[in-house]
Protein backbone atom coordinates (compact mmCIF):
# COMPACT_ATOMS: atom_id res chain seq x y z
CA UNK A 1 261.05 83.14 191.93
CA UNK A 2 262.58 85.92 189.37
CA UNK A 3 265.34 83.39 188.49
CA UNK A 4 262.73 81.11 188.13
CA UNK A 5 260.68 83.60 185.45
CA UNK A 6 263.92 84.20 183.51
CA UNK A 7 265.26 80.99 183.27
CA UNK A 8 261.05 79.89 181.95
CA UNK A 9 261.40 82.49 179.29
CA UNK A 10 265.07 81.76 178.12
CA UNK A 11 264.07 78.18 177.88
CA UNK A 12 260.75 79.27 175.84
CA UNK A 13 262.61 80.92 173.51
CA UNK A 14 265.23 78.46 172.84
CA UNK A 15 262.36 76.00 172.64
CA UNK A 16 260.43 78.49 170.09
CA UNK A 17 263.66 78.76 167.94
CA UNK A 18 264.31 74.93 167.63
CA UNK A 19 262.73 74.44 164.57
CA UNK A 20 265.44 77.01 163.06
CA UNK A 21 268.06 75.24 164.71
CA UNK A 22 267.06 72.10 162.80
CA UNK A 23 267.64 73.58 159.69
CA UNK A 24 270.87 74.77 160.39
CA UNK A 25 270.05 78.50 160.73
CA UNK A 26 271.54 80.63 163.63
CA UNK A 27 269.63 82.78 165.86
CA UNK A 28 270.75 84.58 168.53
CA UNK A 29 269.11 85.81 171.51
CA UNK A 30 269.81 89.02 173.81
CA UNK A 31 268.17 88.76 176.59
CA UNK A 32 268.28 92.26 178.68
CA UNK A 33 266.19 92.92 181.40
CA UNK A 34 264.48 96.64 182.42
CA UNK A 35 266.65 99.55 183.07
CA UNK A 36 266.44 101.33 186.77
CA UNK A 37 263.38 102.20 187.64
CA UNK A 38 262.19 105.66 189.69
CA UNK A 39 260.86 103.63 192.22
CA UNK A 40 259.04 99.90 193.75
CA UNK A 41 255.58 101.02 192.51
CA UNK A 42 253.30 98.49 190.12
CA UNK A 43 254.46 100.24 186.62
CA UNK A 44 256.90 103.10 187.25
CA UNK A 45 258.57 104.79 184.62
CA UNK A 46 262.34 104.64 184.13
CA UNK A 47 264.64 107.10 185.88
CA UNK A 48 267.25 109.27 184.68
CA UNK A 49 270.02 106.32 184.92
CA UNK A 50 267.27 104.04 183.34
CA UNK A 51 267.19 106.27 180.18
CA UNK A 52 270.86 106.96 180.09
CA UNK A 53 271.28 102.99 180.44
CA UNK A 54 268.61 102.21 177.48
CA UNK A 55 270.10 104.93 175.04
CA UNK A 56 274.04 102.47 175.55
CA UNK A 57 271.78 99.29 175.29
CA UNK A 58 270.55 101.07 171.57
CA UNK A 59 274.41 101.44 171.31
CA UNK A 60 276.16 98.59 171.75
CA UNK A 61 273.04 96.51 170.86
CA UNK A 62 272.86 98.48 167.68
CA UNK A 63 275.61 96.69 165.49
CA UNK A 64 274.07 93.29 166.55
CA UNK A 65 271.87 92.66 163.73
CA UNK A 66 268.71 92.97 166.00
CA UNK A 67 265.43 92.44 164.02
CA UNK A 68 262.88 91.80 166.39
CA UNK A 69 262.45 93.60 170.08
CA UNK A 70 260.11 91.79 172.34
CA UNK A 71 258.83 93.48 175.89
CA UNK A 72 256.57 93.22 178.36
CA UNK A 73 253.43 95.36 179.25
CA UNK A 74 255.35 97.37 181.86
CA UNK A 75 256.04 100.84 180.80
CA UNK A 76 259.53 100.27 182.20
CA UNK A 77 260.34 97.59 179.65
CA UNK A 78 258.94 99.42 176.42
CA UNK A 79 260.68 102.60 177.47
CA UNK A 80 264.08 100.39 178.18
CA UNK A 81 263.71 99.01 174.45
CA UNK A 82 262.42 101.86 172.52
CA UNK A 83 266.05 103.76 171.60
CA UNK A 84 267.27 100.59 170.13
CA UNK A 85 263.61 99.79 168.03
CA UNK A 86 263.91 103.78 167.02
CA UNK A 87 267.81 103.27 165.98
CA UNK A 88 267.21 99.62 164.00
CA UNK A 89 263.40 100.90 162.51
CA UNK A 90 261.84 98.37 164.47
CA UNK A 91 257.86 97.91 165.79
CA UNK A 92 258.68 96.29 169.03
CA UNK A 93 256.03 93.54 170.00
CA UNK A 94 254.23 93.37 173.23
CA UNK A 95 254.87 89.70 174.70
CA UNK A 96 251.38 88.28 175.98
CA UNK A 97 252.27 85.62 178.35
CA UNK A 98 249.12 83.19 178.19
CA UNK A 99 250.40 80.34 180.55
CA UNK A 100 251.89 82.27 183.56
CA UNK A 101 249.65 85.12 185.33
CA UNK A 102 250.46 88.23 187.17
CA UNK A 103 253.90 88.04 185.03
């Protein structure tokens, strides 16, 4: 079912960026998904590793010419992408799924 979730949003996106793919720009997309967590609960934060792992994702992510950070509602997700939005000056955005429920 996660495979299923991942594969739905990859697809979205390419599907989203068609139009620029039409007109001969290039986009590319880094997909990265949540950093560890501290434990199975509904919206727990990230651990120690998590943060360790987010601050190298704002590193070796950081010379990729990122300029827009997309996450999720969970706290896990915002906290995964916030050292890489703080190193590029980003806002990140909030994705609102509106055709898939419980995401």
């Amino acid at each position: 079912m996660r495979a299923r979730r991942v594969i739905g949003l990859a697809l979205g996106m390419l599907v989203a960026a068609a139009p620029l793919f039409a007109a001969g720009a290039s986009t590319t997309v880094l997909l990265v998904r949540h950093a560890e967590k501290t434990s199975a609960a509904t919206d727990p934060p990230l651990s120690v590793a998590g943060k360790t792992r987010a601050r190298v994702l704002a590193h070796v992510a950081g010379s990729a010419g990122v300029n827009a950070i997309y996450h999720t509602q969970f706290q896990r997700t915002q906290q995964t992408v916030k050292p890489l939005a703080v190193a590029q000056g980003l806002t990140p955005i909030q994705h609102r799924p509106t055709t898939r429920r419980g995401w």
